[in-house]
N, C-alpha and C. Protein backbone atom coordinates (compact mmCIF):
# COMPACT_ATOMS: atom_id res chain seq x y z
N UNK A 1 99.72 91.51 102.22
CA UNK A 1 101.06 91.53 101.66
C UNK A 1 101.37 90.16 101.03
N UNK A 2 101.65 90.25 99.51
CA UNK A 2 102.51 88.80 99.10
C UNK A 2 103.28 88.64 99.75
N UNK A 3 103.74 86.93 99.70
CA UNK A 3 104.60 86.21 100.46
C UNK A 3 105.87 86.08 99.07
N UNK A 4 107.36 86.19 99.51
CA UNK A 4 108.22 85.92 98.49
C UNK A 4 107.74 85.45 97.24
N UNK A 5 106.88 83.80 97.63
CA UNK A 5 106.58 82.33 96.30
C UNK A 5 105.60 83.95 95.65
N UNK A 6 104.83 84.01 96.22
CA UNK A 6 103.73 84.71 95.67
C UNK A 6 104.63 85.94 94.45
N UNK A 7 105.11 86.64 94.97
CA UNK A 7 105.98 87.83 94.48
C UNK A 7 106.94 87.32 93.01
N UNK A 8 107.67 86.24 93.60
CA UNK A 8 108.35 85.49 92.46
C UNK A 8 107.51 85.00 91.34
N UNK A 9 106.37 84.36 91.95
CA UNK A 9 105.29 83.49 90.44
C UNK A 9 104.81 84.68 89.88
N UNK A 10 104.66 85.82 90.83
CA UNK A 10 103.97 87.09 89.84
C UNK A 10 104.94 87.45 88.60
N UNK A 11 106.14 87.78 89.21
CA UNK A 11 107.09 87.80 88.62
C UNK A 11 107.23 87.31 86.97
N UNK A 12 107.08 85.60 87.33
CA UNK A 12 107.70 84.43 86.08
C UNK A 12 106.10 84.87 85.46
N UNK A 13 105.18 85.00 86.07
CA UNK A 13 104.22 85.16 84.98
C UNK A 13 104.04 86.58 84.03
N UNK A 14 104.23 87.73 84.83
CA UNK A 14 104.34 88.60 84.06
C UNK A 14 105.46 88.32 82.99
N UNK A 15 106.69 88.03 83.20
CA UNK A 15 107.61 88.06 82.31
C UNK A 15 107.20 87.21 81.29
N UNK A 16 106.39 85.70 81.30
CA UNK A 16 106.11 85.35 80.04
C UNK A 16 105.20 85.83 79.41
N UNK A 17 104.07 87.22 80.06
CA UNK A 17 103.05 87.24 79.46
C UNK A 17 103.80 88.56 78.45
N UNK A 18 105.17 89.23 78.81
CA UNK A 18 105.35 90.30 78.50
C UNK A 18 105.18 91.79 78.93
N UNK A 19 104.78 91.04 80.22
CA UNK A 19 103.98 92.52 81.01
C UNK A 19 105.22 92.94 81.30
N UNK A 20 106.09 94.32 81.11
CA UNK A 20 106.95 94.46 81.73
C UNK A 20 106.34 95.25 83.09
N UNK A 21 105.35 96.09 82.75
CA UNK A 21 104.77 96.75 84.12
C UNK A 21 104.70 95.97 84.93
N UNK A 22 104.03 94.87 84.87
CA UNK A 22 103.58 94.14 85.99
C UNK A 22 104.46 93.37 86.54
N UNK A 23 105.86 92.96 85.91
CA UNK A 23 106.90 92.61 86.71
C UNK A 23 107.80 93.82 87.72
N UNK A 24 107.72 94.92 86.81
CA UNK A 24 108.09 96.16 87.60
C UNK A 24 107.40 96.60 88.89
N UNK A 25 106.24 96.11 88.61
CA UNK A 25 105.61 96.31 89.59
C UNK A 25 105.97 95.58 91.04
N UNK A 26 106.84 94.73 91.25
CA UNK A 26 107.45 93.67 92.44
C UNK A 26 108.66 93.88 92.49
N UNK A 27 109.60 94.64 91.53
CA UNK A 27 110.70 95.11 91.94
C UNK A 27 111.16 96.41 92.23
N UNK A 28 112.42 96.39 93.29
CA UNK A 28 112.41 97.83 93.92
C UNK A 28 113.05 98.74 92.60
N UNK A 29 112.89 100.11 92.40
CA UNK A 29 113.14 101.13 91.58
C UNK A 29 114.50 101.03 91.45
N UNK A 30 115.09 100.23 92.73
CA UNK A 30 117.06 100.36 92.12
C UNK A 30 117.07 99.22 92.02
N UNK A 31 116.39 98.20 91.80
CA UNK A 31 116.76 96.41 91.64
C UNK A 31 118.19 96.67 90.93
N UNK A 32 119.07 95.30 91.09
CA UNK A 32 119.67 94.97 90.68
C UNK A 32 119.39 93.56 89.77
N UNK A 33 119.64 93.78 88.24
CA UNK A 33 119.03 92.21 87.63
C UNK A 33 120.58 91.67 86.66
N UNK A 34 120.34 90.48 87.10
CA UNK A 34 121.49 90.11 85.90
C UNK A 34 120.86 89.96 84.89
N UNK A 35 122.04 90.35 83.87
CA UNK A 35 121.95 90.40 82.24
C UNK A 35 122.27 89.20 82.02
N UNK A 36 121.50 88.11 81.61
CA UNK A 36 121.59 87.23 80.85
C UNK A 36 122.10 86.54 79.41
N UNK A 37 122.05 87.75 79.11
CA UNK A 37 122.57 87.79 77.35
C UNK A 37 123.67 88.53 76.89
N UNK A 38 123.90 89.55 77.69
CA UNK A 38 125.31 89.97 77.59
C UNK A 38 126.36 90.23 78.83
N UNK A 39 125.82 89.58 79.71
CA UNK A 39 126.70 89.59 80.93
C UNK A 39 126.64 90.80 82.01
N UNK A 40 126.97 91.04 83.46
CA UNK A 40 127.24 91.92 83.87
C UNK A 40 125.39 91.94 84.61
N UNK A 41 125.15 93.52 84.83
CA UNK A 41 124.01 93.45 85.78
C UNK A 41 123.53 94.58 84.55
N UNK A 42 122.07 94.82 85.05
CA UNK A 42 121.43 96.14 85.00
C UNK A 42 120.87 96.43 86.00
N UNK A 43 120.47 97.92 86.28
CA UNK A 43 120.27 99.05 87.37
C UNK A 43 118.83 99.45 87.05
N UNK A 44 118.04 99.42 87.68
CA UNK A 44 117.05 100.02 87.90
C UNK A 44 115.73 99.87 86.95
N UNK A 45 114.50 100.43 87.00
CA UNK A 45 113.73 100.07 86.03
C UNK A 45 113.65 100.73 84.69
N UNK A 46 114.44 101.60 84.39
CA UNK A 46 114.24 102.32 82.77
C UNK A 46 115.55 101.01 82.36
N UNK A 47 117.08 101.07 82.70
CA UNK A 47 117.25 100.07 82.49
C UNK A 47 117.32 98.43 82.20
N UNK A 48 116.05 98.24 82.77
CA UNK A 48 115.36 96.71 83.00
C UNK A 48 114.67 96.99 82.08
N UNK A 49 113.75 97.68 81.61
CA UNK A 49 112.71 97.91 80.71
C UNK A 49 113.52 98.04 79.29
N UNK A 50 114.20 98.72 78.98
CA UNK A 50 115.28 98.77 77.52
C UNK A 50 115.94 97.09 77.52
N UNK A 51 116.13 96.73 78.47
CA UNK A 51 117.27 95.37 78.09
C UNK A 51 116.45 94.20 77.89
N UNK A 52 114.92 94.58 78.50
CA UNK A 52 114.18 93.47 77.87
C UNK A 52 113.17 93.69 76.98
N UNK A 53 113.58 94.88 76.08
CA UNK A 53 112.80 95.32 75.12
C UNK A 53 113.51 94.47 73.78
N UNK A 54 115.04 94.92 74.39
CA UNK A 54 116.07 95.13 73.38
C UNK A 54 116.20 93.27 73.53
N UNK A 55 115.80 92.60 74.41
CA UNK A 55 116.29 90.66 74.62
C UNK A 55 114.83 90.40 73.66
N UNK A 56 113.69 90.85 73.62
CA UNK A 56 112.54 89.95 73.38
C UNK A 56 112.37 90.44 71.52
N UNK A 57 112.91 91.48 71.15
CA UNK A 57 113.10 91.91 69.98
C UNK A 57 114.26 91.15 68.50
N UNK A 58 115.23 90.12 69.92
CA UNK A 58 115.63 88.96 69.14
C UNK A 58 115.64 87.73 69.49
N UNK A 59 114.87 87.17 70.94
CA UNK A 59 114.87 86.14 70.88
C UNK A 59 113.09 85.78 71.79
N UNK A 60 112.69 84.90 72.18
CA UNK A 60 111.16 84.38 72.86
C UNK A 60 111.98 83.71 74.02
N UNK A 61 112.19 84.02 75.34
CA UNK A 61 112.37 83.12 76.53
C UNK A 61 110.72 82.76 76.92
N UNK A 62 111.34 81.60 77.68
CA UNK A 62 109.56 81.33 78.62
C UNK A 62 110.43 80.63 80.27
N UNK A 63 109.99 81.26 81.18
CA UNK A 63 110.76 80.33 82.12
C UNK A 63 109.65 80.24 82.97
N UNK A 64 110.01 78.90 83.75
CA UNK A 64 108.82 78.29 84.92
C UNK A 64 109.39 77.60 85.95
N UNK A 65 109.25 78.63 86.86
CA UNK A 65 109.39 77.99 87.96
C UNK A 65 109.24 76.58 88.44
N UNK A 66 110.16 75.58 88.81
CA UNK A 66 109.97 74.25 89.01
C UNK A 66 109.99 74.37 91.08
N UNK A 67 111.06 75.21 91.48
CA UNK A 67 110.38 74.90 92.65
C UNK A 67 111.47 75.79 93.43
N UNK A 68 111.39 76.25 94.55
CA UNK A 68 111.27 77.43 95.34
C UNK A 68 112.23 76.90 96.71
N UNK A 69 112.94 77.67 96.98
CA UNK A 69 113.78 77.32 98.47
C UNK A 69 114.32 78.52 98.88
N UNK A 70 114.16 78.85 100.31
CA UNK A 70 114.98 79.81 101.02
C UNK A 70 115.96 79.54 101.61
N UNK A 71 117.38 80.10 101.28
CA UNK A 71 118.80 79.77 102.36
C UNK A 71 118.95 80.54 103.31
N UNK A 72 119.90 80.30 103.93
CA UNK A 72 120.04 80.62 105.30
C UNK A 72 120.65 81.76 104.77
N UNK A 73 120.99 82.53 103.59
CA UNK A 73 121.44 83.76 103.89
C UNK A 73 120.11 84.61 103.57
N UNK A 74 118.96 84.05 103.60
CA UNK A 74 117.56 84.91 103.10
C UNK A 74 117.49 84.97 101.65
N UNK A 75 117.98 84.52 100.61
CA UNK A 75 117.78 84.92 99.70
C UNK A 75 116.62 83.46 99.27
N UNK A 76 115.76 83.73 98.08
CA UNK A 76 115.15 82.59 97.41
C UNK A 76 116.03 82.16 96.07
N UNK A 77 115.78 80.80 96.66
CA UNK A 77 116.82 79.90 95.06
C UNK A 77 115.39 79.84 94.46
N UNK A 78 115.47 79.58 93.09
CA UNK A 78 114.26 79.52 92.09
C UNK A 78 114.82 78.31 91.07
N UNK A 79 114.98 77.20 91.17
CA UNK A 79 115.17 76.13 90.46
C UNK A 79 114.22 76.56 89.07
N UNK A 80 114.46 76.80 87.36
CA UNK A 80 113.66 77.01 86.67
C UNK A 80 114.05 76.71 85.36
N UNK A 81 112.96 76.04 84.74
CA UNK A 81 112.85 75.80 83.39
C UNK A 81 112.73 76.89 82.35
N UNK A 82 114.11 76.76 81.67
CA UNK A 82 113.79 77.89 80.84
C UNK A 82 113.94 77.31 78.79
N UNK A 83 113.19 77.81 78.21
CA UNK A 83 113.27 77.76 76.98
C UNK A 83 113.00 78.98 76.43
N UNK A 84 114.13 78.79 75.74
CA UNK A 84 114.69 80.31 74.79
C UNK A 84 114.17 79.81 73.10
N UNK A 85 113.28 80.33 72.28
CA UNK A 85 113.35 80.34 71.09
C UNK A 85 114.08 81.35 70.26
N UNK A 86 114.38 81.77 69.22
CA UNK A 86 114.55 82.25 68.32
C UNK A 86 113.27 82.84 67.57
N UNK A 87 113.02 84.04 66.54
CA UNK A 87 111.68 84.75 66.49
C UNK A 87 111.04 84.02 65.76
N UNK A 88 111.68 82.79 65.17
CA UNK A 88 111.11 82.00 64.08
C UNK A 88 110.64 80.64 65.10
N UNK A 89 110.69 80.59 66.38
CA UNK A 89 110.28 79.49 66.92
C UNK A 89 111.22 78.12 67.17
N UNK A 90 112.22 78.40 66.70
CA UNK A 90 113.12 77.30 66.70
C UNK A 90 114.00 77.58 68.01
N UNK A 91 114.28 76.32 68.37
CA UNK A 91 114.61 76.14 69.95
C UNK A 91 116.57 76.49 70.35
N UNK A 92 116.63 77.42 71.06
CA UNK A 92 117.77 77.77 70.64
C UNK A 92 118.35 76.95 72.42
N UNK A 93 117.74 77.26 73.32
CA UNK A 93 118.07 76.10 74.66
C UNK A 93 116.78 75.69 75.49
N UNK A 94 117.26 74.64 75.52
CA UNK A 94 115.90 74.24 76.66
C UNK A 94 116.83 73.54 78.34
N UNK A 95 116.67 74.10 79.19
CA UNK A 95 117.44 73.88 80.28
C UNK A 95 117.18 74.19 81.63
N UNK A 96 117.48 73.74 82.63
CA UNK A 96 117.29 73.85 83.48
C UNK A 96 118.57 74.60 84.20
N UNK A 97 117.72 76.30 84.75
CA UNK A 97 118.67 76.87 85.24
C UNK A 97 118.38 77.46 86.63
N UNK A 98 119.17 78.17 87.57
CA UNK A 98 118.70 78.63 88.80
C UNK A 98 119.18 80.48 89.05
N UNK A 99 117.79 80.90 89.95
CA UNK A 99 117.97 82.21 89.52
C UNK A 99 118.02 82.22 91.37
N UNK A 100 118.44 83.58 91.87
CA UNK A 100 118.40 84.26 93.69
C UNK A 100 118.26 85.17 93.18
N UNK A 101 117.25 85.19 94.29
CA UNK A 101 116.22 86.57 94.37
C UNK A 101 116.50 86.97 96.01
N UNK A 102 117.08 88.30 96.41
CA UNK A 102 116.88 88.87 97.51
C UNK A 102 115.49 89.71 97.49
N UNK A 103 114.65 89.35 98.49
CA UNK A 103 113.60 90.60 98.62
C UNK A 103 113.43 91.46 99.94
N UNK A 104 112.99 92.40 99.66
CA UNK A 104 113.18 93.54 101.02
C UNK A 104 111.88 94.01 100.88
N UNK A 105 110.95 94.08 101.84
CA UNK A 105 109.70 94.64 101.82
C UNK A 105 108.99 94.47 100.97
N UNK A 106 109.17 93.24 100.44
CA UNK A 106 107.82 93.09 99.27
C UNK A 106 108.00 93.45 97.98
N UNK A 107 109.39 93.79 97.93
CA UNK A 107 110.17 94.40 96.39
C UNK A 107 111.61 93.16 96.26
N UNK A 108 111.39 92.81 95.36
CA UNK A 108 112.59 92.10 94.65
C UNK A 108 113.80 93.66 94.27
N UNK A 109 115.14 93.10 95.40
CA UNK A 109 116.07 94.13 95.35
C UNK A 109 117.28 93.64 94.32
N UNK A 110 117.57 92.49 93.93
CA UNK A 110 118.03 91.81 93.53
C UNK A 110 118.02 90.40 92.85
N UNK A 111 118.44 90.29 91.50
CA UNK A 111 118.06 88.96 90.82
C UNK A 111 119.72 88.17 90.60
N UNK A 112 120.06 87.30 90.60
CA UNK A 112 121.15 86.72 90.07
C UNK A 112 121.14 85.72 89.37
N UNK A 113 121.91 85.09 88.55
CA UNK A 113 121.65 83.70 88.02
C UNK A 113 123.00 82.87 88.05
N UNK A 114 122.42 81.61 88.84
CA UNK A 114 123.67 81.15 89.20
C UNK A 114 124.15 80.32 88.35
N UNK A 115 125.64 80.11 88.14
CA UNK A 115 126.40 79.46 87.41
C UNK A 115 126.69 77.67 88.01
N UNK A 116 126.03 76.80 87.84
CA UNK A 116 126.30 75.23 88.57
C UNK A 116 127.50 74.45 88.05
């Protein structure tokens, strides 16, 4: 069984490689993910799969994990570097942001992104 770090880096790597399977593959069928780009959450994986069809069709994110902590309410903080291009390559943010991840059995049930 992956360990959370393990589950999460699978995670950040599928998402930059584009794999959406293979990030689907670590989250549960009803995840909850925040919408990043237009606010609010999405539900489940046909929904996760359209919203990051419909995010990578106008812009290039890349995010990397800088470093990993569990709180006392169980969830993982994900301290992470993210850079967002535009389709032409031009840098639209480069920043350092933080994402919580609840996991339950080896499935990411929940993503959030916190506001500092």
């Amino acid at each position: 069984m992956n360990t959370d770090e393990e589950i999460i880096r699978q995670a950040y790597d599928a998402f930059n490689a584009r794999n959406i399977d293979a990030v689907l593959a670590v989250l549960s069928p009803d995840v909850v993910w925040a919408n990043g780009m237009e606010g609010g959450y999405v539900h489940g994986h046909t929904e996760l799969r359209e919203y990051w069809t419909r995010q990578w069709q106008i812009i290039n994110p890349h995010v990397e994990p800088l470093s990993l902590t569990r709180e006392a309410s169980g969830q993982v903080r994900v301290a992470v570097h993210q850079v967002v291009r535009d389709l032409a390559g031009t840098i639209l943010a480069d920043q350092n942001v933080v994402h919580t991840y609840l996991i339950d059995n080896g499935l990411v049930r929940h993503m959030d992104i916190v506001k500092e």
